[in-house]
C-alpha atoms as a PDB file:
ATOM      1  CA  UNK A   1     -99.229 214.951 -44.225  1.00  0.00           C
ATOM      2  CA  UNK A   2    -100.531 212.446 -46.430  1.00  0.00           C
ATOM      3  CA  UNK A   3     -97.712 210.208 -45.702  1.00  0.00           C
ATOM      4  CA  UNK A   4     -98.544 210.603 -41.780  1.00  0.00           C
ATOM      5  CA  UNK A   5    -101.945 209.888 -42.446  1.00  0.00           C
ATOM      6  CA  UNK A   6    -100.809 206.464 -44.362  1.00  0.00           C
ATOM      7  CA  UNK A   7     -98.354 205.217 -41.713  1.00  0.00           C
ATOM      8  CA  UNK A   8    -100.943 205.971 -39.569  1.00  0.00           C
ATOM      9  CA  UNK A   9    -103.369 204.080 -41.272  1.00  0.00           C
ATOM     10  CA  UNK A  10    -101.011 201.227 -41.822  1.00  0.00           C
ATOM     11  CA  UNK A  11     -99.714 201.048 -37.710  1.00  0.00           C
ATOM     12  CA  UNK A  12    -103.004 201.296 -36.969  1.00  0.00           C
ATOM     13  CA  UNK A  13    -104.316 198.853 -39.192  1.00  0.00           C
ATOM     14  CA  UNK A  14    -101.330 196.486 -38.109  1.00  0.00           C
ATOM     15  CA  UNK A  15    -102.133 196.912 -34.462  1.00  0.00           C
ATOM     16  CA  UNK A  16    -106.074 195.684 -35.463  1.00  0.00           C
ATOM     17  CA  UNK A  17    -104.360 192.843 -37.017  1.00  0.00           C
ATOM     18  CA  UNK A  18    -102.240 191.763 -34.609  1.00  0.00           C
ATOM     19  CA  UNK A  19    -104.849 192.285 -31.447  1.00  0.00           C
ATOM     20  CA  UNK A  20    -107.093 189.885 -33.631  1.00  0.00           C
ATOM     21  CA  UNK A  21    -104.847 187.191 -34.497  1.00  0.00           C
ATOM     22  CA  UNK A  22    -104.402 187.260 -30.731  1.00  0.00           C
ATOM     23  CA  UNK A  23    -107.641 187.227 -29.870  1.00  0.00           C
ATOM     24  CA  UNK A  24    -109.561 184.939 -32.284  1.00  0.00           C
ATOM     25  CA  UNK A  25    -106.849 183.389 -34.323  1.00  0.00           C
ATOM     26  CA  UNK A  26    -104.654 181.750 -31.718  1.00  0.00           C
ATOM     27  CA  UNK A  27    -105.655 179.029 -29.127  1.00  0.00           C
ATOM     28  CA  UNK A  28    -106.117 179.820 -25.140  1.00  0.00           C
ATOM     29  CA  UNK A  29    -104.396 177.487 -23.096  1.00  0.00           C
ATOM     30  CA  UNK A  30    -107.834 176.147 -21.869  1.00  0.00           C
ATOM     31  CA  UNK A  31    -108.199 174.966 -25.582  1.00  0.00           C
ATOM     32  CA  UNK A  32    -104.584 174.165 -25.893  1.00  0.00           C
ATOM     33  CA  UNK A  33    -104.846 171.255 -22.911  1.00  0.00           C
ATOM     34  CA  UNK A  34    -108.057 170.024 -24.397  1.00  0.00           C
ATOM     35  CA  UNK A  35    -106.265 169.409 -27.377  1.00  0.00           C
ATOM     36  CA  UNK A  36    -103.490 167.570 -25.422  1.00  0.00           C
ATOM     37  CA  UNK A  37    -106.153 165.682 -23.294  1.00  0.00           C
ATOM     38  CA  UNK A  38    -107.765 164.337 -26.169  1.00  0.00           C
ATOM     39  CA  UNK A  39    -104.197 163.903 -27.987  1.00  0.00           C
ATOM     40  CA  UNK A  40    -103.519 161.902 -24.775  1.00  0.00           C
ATOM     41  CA  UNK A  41    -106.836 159.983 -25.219  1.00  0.00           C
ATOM     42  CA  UNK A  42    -106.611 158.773 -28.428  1.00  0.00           C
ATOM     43  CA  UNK A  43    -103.078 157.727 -27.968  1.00  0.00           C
ATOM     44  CA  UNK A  44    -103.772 155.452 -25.039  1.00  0.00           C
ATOM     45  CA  UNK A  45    -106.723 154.402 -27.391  1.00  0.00           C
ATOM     46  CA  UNK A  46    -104.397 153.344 -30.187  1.00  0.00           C
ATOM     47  CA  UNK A  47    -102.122 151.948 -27.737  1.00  0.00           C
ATOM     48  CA  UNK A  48    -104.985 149.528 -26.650  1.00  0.00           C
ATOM     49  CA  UNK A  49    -106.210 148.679 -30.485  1.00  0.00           C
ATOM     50  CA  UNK A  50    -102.418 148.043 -31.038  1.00  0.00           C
ATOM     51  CA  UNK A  51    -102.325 145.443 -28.167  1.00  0.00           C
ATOM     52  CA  UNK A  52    -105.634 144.117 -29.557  1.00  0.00           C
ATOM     53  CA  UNK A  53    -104.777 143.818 -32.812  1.00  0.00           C
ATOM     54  CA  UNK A  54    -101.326 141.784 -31.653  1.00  0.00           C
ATOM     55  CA  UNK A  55    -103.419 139.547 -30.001  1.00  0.00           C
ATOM     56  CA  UNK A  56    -105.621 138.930 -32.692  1.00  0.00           C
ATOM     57  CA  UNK A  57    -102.455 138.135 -34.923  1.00  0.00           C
ATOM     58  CA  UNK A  58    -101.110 135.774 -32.433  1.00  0.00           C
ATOM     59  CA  UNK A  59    -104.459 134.205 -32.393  1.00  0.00           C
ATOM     60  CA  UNK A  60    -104.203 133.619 -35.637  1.00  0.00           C
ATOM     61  CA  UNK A  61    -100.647 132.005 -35.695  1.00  0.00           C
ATOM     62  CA  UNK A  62    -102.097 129.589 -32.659  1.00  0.00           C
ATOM     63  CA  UNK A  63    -105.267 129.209 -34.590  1.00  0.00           C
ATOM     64  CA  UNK A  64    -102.954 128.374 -37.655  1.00  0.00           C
ATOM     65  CA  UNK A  65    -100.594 126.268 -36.036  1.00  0.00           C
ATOM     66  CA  UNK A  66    -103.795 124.345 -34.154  1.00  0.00           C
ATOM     67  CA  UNK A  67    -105.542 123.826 -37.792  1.00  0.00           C
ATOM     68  CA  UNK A  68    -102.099 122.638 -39.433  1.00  0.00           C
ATOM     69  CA  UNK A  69    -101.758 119.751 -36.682  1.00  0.00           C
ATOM     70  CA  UNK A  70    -105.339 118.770 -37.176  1.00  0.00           C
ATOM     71  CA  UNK A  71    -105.366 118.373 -40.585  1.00  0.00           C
ATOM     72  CA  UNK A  72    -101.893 116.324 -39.842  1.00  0.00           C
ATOM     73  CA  UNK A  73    -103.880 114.375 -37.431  1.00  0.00           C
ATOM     74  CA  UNK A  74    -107.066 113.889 -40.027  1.00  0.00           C
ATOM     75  CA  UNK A  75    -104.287 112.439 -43.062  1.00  0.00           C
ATOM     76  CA  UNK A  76    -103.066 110.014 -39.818  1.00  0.00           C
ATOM     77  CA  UNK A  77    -106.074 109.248 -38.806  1.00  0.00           C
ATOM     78  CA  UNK A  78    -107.317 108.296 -42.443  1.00  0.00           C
ATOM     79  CA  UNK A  79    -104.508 106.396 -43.352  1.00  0.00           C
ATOM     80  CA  UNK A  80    -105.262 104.179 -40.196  1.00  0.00           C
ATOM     81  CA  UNK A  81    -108.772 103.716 -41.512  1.00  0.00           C
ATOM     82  CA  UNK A  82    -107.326 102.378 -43.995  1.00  0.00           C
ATOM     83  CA  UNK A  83    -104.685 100.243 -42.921  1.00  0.00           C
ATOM     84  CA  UNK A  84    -107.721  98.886 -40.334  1.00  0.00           C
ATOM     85  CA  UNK A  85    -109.627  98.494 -43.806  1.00  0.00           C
ATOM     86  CA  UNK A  86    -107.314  96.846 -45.678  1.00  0.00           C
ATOM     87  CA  UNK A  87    -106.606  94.779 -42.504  1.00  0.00           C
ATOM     88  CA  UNK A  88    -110.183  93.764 -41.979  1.00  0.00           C
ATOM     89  CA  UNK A  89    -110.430  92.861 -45.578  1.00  0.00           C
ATOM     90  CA  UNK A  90    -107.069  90.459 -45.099  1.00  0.00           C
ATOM     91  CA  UNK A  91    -108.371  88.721 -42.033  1.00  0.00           C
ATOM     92  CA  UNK A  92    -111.985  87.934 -43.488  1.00  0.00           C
ATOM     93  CA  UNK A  93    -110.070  86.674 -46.491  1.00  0.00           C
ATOM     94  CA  UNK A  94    -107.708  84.573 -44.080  1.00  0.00           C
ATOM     95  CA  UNK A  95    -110.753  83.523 -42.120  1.00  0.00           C
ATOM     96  CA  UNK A  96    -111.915  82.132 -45.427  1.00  0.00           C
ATOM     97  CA  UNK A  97    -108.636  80.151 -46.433  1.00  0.00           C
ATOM     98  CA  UNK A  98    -109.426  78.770 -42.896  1.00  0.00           C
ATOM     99  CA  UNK A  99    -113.053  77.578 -42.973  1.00  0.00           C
ATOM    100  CA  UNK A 100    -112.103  76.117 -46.893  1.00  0.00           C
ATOM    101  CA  UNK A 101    -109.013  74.766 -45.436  1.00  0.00           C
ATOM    102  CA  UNK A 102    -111.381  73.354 -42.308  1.00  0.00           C
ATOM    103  CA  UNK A 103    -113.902  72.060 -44.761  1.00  0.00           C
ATOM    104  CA  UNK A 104    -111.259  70.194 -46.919  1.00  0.00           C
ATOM    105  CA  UNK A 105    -109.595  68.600 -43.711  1.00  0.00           C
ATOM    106  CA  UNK A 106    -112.941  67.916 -42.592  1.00  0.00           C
ATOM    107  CA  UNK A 107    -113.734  66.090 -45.726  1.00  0.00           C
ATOM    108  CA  UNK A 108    -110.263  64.124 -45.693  1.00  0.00           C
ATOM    109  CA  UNK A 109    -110.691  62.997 -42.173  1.00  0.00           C
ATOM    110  CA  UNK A 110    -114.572  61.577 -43.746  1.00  0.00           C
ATOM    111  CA  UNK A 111    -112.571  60.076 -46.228  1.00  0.00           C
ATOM    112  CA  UNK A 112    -110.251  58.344 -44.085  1.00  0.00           C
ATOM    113  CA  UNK A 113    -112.991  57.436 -41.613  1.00  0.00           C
ATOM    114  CA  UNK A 114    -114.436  55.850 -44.492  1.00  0.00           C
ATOM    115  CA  UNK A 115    -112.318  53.736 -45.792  1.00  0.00           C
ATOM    116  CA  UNK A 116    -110.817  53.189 -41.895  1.00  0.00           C
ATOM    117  CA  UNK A 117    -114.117  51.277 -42.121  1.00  0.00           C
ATOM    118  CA  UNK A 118    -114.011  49.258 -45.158  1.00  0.00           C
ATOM    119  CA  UNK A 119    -110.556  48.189 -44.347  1.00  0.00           C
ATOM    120  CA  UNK A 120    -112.150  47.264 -41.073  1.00  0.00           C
ATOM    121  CA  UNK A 121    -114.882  45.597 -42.420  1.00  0.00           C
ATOM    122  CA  UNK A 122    -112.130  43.905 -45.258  1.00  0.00           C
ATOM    123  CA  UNK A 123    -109.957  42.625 -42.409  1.00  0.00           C
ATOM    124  CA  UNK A 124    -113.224  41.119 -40.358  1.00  0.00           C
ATOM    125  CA  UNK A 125    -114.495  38.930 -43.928  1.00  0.00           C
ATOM    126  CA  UNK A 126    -110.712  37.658 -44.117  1.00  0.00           C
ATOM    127  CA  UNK A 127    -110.950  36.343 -40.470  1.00  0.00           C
ATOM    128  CA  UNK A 128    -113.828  35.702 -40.579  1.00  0.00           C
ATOM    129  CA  UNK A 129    -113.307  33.148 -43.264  1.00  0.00           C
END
């Protein structure tokens, strides 16, 4: 009798069990599609963060690419400086070869005015005498 009383105990206690597991431990459907709905959610969320975050990256490579050609065009452009320096500095030091040269032809054509003259003025005494 005891024994029936402890199977008894042990069905019924199993039947408790089980009627709560389905009632409190397991999820309705209800709960079951929110679950999905939300899975579903944040999926298409981390789809859209995924595309954002490959745009951002190819940003970045264009962004990259953009800052590696203008720091290619800054070394150009400061090498012309100074080829435009170093050319600027030539041609004043050409232009003053010129105005010494200019000075010194100036001077010879003085010269040979000059004595243009007393050669002149040479030849007049002799025929003159």
């Amino acid at each position: 009798m005891r024994m029936l009383r402890n199977g008894r105990l042990v069905i019924g206690f199993s039947i408790a069990l089980f009627l709560g597991i389905n009632f409190f431990g397991c999820a309705t459907s209800s709960r079951i599609q929110a679950l999905e709905e939300k899975i579903e959610v944040n999926s298409e969320k981390a789809e859209q963060a995924l595309k954002e975050c490959q745009g951002a990256k190819e940003a970045v490579e264009d962004s990259s690419r953009y800052s590696a050609e203008s720091a290619a065009n800054a070394q150009r452009a400061e090498a012309a400086a100074s080829r435009a320096e170093t050319s600027a500095l030539q041609a004043k030091k050409a232009a003053r070869a010129a105005e010494s040269s200019a000075k010194r032809a100036e001077d010879s054509a003085n010269k040979a005015e000059n004595s243009a003259r007393k050669t002149a003025d040479i030849y007049d005494r002799i025929i003159a005498k």
